[in-house]
Protein backbone atom coordinates (compact mmCIF):
# COMPACT_ATOMS: atom_id res chain seq x y z
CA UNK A 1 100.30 96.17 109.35
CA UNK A 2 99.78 96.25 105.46
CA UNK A 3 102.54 97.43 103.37
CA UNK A 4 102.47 99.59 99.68
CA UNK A 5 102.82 97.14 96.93
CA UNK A 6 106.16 99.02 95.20
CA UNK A 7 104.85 102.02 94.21
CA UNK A 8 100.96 101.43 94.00
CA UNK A 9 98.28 102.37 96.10
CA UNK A 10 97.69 98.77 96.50
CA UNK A 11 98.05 97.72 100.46
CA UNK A 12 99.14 93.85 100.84
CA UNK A 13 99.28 91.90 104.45
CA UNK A 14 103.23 90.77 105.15
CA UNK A 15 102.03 87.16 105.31
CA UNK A 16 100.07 85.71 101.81
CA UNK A 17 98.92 82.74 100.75
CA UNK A 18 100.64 81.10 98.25
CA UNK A 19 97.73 78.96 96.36
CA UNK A 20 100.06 76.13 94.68
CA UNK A 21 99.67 73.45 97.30
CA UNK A 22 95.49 73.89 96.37
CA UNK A 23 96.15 73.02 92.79
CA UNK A 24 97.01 69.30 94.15
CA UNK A 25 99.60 68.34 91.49
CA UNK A 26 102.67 67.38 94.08
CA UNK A 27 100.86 67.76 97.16
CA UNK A 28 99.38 64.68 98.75
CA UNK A 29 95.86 64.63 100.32
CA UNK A 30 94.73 67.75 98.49
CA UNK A 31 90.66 68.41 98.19
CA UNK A 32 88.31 70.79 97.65
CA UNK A 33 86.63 71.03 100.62
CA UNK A 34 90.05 71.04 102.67
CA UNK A 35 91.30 74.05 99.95
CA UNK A 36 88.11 76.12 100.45
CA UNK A 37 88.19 76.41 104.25
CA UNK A 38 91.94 77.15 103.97
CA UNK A 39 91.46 80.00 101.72
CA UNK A 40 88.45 81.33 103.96
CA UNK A 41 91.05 80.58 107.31
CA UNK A 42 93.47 82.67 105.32
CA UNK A 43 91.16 85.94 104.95
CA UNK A 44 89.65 85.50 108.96
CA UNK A 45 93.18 85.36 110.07
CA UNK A 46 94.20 88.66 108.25
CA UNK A 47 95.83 87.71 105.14
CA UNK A 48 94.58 89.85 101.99
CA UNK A 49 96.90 89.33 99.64
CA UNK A 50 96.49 85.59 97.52
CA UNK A 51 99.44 84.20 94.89
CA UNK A 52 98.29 81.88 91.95
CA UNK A 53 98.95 80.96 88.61
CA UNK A 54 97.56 80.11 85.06
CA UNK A 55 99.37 76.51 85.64
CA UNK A 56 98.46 76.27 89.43
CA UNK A 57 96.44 72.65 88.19
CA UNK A 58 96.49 71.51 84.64
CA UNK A 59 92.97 72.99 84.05
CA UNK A 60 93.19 76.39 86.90
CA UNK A 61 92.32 74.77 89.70
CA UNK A 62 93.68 77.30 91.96
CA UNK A 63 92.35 79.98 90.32
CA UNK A 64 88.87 78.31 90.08
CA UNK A 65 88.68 77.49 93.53
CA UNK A 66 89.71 81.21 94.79
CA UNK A 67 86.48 82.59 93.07
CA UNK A 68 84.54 79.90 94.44
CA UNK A 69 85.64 80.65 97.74
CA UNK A 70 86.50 84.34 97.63
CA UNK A 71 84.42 85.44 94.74
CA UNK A 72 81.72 87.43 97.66
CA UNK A 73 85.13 89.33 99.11
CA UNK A 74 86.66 90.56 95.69
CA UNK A 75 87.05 94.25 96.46
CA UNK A 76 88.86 93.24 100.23
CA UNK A 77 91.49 91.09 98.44
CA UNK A 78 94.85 91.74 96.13
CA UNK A 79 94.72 88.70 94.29
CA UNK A 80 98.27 87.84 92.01
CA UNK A 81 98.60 85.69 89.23
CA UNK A 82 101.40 84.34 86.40
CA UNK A 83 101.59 84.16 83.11
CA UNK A 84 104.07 81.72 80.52
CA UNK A 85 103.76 78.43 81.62
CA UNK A 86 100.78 75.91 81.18
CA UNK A 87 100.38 72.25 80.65
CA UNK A 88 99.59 70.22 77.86
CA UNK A 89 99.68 67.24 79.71
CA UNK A 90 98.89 66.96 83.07
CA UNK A 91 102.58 66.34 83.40
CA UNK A 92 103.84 68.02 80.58
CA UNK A 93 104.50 71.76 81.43
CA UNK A 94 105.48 74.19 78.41
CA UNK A 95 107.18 77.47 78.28
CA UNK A 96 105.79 80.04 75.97
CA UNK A 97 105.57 83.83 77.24
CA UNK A 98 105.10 84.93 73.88
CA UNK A 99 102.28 88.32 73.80
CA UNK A 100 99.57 86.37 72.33
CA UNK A 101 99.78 83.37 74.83
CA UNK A 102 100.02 86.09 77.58
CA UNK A 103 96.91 87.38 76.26
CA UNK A 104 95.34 84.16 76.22
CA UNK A 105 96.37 83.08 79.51
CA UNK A 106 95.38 86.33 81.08
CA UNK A 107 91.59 86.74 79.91
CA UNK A 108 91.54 82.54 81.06
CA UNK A 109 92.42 83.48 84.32
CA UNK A 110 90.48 86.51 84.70
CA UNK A 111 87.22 83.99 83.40
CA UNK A 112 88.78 81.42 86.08
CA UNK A 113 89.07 84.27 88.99
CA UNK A 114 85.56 85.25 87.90
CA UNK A 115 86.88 89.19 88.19
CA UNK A 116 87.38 92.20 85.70
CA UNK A 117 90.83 93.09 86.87
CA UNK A 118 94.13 90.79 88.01
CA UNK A 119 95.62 93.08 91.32
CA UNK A 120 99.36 91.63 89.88
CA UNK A 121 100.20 89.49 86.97
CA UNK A 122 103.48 88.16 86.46
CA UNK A 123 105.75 86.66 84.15
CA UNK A 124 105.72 83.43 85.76
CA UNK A 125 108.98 82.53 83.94
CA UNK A 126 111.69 83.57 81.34
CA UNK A 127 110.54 81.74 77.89
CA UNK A 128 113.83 80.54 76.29
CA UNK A 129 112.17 80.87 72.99
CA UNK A 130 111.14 84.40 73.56
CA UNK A 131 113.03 87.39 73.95
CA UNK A 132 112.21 88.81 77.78
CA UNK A 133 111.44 92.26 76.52
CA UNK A 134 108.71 90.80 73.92
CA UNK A 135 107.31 89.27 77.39
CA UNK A 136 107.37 92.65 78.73
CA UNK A 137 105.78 93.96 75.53
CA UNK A 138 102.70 91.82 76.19
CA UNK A 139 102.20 92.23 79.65
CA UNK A 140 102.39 96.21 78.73
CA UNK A 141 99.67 95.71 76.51
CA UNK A 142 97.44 94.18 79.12
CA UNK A 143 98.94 96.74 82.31
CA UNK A 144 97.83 99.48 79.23
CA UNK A 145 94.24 97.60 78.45
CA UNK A 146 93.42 97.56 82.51
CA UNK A 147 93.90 94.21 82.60
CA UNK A 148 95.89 93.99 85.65
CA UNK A 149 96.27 96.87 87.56
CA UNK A 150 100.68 96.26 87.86
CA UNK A 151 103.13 94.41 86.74
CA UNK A 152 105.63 91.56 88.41
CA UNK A 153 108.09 89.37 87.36
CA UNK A 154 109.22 85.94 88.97
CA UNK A 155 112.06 83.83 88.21
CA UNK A 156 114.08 86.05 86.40
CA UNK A 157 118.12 86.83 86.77
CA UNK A 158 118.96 90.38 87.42
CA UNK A 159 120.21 90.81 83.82
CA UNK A 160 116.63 89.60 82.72
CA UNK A 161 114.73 92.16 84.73
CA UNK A 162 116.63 95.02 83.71
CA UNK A 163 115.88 94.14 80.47
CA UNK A 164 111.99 93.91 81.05
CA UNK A 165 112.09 97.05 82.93
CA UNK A 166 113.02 98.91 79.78
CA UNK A 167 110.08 98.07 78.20
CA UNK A 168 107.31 98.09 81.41
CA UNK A 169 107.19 99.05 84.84
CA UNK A 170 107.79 96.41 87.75
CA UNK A 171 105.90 96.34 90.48
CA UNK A 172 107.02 92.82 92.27
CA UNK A 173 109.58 90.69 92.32
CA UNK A 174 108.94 87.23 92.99
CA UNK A 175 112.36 85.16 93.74
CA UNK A 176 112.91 82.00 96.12
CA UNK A 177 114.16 83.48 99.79
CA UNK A 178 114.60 81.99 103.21
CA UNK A 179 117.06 81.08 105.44
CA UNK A 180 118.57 78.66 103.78
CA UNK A 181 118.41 80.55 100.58
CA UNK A 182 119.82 83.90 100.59
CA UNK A 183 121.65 84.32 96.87
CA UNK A 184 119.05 87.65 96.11
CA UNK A 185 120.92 89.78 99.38
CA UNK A 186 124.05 90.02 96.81
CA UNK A 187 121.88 91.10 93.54
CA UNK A 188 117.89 91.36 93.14
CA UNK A 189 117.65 92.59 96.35
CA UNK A 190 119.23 95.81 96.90
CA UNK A 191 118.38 96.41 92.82
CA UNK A 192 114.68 95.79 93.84
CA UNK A 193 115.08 98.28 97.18
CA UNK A 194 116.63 100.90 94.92
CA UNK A 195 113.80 100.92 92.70
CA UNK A 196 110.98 100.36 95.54
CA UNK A 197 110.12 97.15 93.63
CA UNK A 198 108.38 95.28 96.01
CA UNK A 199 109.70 91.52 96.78
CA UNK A 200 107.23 88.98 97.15
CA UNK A 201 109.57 86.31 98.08
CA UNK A 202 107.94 82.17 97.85
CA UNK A 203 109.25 79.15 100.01
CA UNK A 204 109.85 80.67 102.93
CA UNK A 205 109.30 77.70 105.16
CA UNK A 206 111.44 75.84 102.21
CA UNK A 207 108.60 73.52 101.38
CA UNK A 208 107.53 73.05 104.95
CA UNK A 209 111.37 71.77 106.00
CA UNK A 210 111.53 75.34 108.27
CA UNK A 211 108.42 74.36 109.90
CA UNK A 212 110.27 72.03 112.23
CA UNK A 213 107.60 69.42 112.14
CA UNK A 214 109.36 66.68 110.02
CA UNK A 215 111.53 64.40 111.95
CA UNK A 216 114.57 63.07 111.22
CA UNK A 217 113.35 59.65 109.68
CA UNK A 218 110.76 60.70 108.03
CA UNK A 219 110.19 59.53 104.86
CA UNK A 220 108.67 60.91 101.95
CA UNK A 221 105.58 59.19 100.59
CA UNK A 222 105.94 58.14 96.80
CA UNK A 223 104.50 61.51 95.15
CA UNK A 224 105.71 63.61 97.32
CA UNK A 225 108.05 66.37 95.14
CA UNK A 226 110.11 67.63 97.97
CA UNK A 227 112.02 64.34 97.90
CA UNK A 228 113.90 66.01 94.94
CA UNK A 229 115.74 68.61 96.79
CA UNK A 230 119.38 68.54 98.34
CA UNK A 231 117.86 70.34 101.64
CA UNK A 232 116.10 67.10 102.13
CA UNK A 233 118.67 64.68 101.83
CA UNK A 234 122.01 63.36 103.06
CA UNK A 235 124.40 65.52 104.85
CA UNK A 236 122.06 68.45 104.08
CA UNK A 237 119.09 66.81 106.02
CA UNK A 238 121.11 65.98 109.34
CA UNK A 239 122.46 69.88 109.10
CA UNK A 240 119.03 71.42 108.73
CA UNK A 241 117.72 69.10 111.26
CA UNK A 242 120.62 70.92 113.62
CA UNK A 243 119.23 73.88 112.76
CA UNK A 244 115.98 73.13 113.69
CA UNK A 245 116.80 71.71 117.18
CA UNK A 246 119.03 75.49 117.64
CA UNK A 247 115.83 77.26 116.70
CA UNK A 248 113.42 74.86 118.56
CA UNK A 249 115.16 76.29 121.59
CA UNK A 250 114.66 80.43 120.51
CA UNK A 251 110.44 78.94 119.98
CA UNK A 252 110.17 77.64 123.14
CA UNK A 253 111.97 80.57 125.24
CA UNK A 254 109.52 82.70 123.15
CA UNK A 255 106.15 80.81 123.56
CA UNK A 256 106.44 80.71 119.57
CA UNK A 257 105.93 77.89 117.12
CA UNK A 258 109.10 77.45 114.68
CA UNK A 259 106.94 78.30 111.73
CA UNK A 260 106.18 81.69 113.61
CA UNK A 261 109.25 82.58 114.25
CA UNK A 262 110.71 82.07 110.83
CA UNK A 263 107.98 83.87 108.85
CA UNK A 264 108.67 86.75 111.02
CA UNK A 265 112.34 86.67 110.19
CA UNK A 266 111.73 86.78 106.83
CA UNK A 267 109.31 89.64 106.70
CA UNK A 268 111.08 91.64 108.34
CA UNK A 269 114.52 91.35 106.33
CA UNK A 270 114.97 94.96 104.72
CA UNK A 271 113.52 94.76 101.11
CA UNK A 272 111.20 91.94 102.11
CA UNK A 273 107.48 93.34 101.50
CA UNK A 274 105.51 89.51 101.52
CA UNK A 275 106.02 85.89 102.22
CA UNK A 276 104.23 83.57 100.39
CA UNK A 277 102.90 80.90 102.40
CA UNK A 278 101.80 77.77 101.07
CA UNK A 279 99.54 75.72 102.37
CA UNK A 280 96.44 73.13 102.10
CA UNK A 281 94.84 73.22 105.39
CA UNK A 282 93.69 75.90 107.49
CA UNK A 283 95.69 74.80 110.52
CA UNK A 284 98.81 75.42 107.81
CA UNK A 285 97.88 79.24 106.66
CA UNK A 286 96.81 79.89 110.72
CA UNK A 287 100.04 79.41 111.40
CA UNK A 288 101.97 81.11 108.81
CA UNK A 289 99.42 83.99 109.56
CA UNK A 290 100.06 83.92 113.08
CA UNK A 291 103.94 84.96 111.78
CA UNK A 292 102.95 89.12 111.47
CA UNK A 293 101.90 91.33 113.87
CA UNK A 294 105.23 91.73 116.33
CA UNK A 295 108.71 91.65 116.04
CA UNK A 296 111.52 89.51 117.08
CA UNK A 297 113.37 90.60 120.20
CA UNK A 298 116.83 91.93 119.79
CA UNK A 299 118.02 88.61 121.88
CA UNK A 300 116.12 86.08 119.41
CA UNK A 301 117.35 87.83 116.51
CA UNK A 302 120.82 87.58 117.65
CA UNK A 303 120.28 83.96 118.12
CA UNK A 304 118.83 83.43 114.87
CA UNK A 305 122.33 84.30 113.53
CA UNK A 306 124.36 82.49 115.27
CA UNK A 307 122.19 79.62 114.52
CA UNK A 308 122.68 80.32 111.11
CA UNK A 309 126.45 80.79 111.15
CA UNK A 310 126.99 77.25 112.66
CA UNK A 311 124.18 75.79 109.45
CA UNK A 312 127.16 77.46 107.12
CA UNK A 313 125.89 77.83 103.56
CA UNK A 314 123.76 75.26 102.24
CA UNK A 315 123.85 73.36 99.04
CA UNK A 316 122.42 75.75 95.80
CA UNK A 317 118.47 74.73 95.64
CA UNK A 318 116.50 74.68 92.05
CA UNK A 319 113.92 77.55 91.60
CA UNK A 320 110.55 76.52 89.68
């Protein structure tokens, strides 16, 4: 069931754990003990492969609470994390992806982690201040130094990653992809395939929408960031909730949860090597985890699409 990580040796499970929900900072009813037991659910249930970030909390949080809980099962895990944003505020989020912060930020989180090597470290973001191949510059350096054992790059237009791949290898591509979101089929994508650069794709539940499990009046509690986005609102909302009732149906005739049969979808769309799946609770990463392991019948997949065709093409969704 584990797939190569582009062209290392590195072997990652399909399904990961995306660790941004742990950080609490637009999650609600975040804690430490409920983080914890997720990331421990997420390792018994077969994941291997765990996403953070240097700004995952204003102070690493994430990355903090992965050693505490994960620290004892280093050597069994492939453990990503970013580079190029951090906060000087606890709401105040900063760009810079210059070499020397990416130096900084890296020996942080490898302090944080409580490891000698990062699996993956990525350029969490293009830096509008900073040329993209002076990002890729620094992240040689460390890649060179044995830092971090690859090399990945999220966020970035095509344009942007052909011009870091002049200057260091990728390994990973991390881009928004579900599906609702589709934009990379026409670009990254087949670039990425071509190159065997693996694609680590992130909201592929769409912030839990794809899940199926919010109703149609439900209402987002003040702090709650998904408010913020066109999929959950107006004429969008009522359409996805369509969508959900059309793939409610494929669930049930399948003895499959929604979230199961949507994570399997998505990792097995050609060029997708991981879904990163977020979530706070083990329940949450259970389920997501519970999304590898088979395949879609021919008959399901075929009613996927035609589920899709009558969504038509949603509204264009911010990334970051």
């Amino acid at each position: 069931m584990l797939r190569p990580l582009g062209k290392t040796s590195l072997l990652v499970s399909p399904v990961a754990m995306g660790c941004w929900p742990i950080a609490g900072m637009t999650s609600l009813d975040v804690n430490d003990a409920d983080s914890l037991a997720t990331l421990t659910a997420a390792v018994d249930a077969g994941i291997n492969f765990f996403d953070t970030a240097y700004c995952y909390g204003a102070f690493g949080e994430s990355e903090k609470l992965i050693a505490r809980a994960l620290g004892h099962r280093r050597d069994e895990l492939v453990i990503a994390t970013k580079g190029g944003l951090h906060w000087t505020t606890p709401t105040t989020r900063v760009y810079d992806a210059s070499p020397e912060r990416l130096q900084l930020e890296c020996e942080e989180s490898l302090q944080r982690l409580n490891t000698d090597r990062i699996d993956l470290l990525y350029l969490h973001a293009p830096d509008p201040q900073v040329p993209v191949g002076e990002s890729a510059a620094g992240l040689k350096k460390l890649l060179d130094a044995g830092k971090t054992r690859c090399v990945g790059v999220s966020n970035l237009t095509l344009a942007q990653m052909q011009e870091f791949e002049q200057v260091c290898p990728i390994t990973a591509c991390q881009p928004p992809y579900n599906m609702l979101m589709r934009d990379i089929e026409a670009d990254i994508l087949p670039w990425c395939l071509e190159r065997q650069i693996s694609l680590a794709i992130y909201w592929p539940l769409m912030k839990g929408l794809l899940a199926g499990k919010l109703p149609r009046d439900f209402v987002f509690q003040p702090g709650d960031g998904r408010a913020k986005y066109p999929m959950f609102q107006g004429e969008e909302w009522k359409r996805n909730q369509d969508f959900l009732d059309r793939l409610r149906e494929i669930a049930t005739r399948s003895g499959r949860t929604i979230t199961e049969i949507v994570i399997n979808w998505t990792i097995h769309q050609p060029g997708i090597t991981v879904a990163l799946c977020g979530a706070k609770r083990p329940d949450q990463i259970r389920e997501s985890a519970a999304g590898m392991g088979w395949e879609l019948s021919p008959t399901d997949r075929a009613a996927i699409d035609d589920a899709l065709r009558l969504r038509g093409q949603p509204l264009t969704q911010p990334a970051v």
